[in-house]
PDB file of N, CA and C in Angstrom:
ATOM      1  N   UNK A   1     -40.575  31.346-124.278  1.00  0.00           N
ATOM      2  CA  UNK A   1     -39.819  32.345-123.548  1.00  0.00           C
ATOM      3  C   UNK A   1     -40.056  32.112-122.053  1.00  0.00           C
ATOM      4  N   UNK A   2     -38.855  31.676-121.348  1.00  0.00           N
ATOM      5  CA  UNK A   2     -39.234  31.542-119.956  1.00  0.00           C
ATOM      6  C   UNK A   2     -38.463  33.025-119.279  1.00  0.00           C
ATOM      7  N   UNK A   3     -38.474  32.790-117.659  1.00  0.00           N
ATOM      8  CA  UNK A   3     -38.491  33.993-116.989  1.00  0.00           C
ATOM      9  C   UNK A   3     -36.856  34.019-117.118  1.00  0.00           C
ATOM     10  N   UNK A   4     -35.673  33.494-117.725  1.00  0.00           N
ATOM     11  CA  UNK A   4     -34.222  33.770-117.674  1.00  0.00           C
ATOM     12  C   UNK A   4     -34.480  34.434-119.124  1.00  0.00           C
ATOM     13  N   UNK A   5     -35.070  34.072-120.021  1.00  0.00           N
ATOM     14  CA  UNK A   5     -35.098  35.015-121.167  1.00  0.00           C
ATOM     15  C   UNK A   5     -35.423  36.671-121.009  1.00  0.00           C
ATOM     16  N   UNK A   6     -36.451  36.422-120.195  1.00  0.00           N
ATOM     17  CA  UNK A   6     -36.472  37.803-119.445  1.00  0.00           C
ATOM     18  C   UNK A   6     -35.543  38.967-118.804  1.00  0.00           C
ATOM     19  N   UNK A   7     -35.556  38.186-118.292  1.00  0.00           N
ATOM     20  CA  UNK A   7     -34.412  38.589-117.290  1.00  0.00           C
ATOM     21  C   UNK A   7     -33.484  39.099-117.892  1.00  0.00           C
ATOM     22  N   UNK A   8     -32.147  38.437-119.283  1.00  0.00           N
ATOM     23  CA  UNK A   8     -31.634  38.764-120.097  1.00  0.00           C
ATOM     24  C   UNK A   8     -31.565  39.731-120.745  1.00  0.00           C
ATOM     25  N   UNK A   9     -32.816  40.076-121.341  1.00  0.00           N
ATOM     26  CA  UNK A   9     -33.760  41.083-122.058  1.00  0.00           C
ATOM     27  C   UNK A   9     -33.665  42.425-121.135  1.00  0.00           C
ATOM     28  N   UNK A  10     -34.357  42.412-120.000  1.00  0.00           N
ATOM     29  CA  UNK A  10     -34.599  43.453-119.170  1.00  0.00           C
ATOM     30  C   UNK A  10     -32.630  43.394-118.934  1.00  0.00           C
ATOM     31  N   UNK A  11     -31.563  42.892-118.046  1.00  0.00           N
ATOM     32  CA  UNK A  11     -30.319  43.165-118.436  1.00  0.00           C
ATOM     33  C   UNK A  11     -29.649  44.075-119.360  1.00  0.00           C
ATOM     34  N   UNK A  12     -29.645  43.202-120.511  1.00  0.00           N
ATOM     35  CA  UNK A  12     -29.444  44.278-121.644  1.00  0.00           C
ATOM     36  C   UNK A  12     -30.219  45.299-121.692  1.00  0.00           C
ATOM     37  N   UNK A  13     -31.148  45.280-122.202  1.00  0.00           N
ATOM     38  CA  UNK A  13     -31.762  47.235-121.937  1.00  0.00           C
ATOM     39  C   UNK A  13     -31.246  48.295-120.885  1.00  0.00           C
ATOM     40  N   UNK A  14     -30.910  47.313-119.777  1.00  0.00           N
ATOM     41  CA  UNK A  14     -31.031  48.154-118.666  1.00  0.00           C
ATOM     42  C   UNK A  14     -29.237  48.896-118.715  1.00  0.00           C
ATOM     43  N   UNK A  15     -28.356  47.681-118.836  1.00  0.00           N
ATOM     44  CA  UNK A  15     -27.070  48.160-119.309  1.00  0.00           C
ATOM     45  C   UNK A  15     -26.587  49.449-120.877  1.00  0.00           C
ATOM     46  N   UNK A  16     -27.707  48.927-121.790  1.00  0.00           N
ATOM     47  CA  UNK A  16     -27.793  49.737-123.112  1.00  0.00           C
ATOM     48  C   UNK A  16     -28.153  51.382-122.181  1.00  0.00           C
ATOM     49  N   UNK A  17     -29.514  51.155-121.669  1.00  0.00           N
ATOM     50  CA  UNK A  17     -29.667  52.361-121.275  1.00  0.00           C
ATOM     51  C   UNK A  17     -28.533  53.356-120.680  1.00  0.00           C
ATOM     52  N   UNK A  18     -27.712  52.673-119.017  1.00  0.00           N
ATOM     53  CA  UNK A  18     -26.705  52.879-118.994  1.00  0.00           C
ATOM     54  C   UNK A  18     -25.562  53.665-119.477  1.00  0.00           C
ATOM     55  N   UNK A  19     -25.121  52.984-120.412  1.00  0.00           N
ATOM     56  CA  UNK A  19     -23.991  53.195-121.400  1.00  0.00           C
ATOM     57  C   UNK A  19     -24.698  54.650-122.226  1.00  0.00           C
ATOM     58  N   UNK A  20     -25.946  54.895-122.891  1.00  0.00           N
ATOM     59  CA  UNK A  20     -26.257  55.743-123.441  1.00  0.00           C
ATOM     60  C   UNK A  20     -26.071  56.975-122.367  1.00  0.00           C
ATOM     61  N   UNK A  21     -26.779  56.811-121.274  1.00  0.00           N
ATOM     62  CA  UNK A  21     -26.674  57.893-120.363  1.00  0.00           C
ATOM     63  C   UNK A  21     -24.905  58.201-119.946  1.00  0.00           C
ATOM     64  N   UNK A  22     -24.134  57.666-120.163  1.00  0.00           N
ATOM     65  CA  UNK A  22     -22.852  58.169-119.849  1.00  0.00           C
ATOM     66  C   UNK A  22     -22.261  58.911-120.727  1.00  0.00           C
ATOM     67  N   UNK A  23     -22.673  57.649-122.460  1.00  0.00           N
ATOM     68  CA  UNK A  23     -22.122  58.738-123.408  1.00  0.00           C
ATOM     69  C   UNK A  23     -22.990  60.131-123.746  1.00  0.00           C
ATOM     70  N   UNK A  24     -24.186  60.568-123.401  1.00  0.00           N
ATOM     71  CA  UNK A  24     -24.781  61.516-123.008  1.00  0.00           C
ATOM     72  C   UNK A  24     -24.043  62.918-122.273  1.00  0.00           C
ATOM     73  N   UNK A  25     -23.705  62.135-121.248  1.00  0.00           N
ATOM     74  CA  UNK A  25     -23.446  63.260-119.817  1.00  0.00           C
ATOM     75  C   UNK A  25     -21.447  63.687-120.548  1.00  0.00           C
ATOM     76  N   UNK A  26     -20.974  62.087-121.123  1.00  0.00           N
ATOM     77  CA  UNK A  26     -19.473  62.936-121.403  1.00  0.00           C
ATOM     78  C   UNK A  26     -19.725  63.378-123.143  1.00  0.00           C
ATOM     79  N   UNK A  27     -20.698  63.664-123.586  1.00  0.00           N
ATOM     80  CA  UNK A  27     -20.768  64.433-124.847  1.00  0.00           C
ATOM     81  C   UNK A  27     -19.789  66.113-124.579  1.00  0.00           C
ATOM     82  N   UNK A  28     -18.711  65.948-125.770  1.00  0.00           N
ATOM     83  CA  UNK A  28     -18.790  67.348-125.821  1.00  0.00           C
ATOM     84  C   UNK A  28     -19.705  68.385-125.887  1.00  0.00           C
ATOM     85  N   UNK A  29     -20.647  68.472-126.853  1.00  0.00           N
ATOM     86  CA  UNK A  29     -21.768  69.332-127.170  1.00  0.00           C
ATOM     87  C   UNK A  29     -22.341  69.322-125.849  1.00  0.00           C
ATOM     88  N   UNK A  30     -22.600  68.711-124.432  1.00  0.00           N
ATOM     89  CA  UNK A  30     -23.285  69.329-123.431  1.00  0.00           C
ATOM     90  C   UNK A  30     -22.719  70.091-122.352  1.00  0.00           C
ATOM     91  N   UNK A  31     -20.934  70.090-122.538  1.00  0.00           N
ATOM     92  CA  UNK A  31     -19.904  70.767-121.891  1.00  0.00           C
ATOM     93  C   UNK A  31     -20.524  72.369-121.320  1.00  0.00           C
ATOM     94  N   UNK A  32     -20.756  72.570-122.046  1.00  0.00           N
ATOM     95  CA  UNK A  32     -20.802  74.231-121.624  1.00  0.00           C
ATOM     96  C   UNK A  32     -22.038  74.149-121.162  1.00  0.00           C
ATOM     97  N   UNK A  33     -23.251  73.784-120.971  1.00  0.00           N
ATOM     98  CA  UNK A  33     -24.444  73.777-120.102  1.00  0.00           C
ATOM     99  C   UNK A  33     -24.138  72.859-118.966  1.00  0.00           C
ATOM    100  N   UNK A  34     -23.322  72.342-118.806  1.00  0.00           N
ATOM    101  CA  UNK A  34     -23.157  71.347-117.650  1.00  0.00           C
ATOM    102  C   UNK A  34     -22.137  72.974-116.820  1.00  0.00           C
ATOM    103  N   UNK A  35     -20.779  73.180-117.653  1.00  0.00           N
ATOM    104  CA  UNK A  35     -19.962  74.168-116.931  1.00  0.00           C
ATOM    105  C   UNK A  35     -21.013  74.913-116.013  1.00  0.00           C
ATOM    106  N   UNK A  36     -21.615  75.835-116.555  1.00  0.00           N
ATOM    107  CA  UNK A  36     -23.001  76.638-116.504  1.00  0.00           C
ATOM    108  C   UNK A  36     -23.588  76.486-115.302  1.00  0.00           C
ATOM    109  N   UNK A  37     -23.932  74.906-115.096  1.00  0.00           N
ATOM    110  CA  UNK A  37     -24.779  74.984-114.264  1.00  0.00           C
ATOM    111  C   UNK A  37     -23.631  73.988-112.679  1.00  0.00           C
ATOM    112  N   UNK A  38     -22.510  74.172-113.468  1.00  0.00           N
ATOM    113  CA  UNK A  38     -21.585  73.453-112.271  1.00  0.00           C
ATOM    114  C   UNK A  38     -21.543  75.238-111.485  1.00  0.00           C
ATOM    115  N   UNK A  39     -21.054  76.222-112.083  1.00  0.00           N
ATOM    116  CA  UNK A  39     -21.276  77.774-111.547  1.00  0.00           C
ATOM    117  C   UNK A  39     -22.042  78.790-110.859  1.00  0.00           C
ATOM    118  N   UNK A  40     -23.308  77.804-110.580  1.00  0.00           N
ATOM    119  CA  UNK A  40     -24.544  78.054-109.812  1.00  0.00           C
ATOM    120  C   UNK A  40     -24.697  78.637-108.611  1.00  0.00           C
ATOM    121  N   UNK A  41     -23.996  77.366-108.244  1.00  0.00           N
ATOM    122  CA  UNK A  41     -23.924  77.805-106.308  1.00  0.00           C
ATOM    123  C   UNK A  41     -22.943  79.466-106.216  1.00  0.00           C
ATOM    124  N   UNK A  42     -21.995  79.469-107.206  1.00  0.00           N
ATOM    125  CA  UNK A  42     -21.090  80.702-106.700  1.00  0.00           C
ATOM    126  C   UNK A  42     -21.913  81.577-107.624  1.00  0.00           C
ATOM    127  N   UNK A  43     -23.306  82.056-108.116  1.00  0.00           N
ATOM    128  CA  UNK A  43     -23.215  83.175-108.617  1.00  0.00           C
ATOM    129  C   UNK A  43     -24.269  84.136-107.691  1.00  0.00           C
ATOM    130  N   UNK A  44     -23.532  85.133-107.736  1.00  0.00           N
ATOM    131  CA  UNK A  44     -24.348  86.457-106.876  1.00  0.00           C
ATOM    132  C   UNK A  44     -25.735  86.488-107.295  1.00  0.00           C
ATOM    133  N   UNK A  45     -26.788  86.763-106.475  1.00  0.00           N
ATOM    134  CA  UNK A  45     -28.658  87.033-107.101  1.00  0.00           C
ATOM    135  C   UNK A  45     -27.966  88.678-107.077  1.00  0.00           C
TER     136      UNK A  45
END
């Protein structure tokens, strides 16, 4: 294993990770806690 195998390795993970965190953030199921906290700044204390 030289250092381009690496490199490769760390790539992919880093893109996998990526991709998970997007399909994460556009999940339906987190819609309404995201709305929630998009409503923040405008709510009265």
């Amino acid at each position: 294993m030289d250092i381009n195998d690496l490199r490769s390795i760390v790539t992919t993970v880093s893109f996998l990770t990526f991709v998970g965190i997007v399909v994460w953030a556009w999940s339906k199921s987190n819609q309404p806690d995201f709305d929630e906290a998009a409503q923040l700044p405008f709510k009265e204390d």
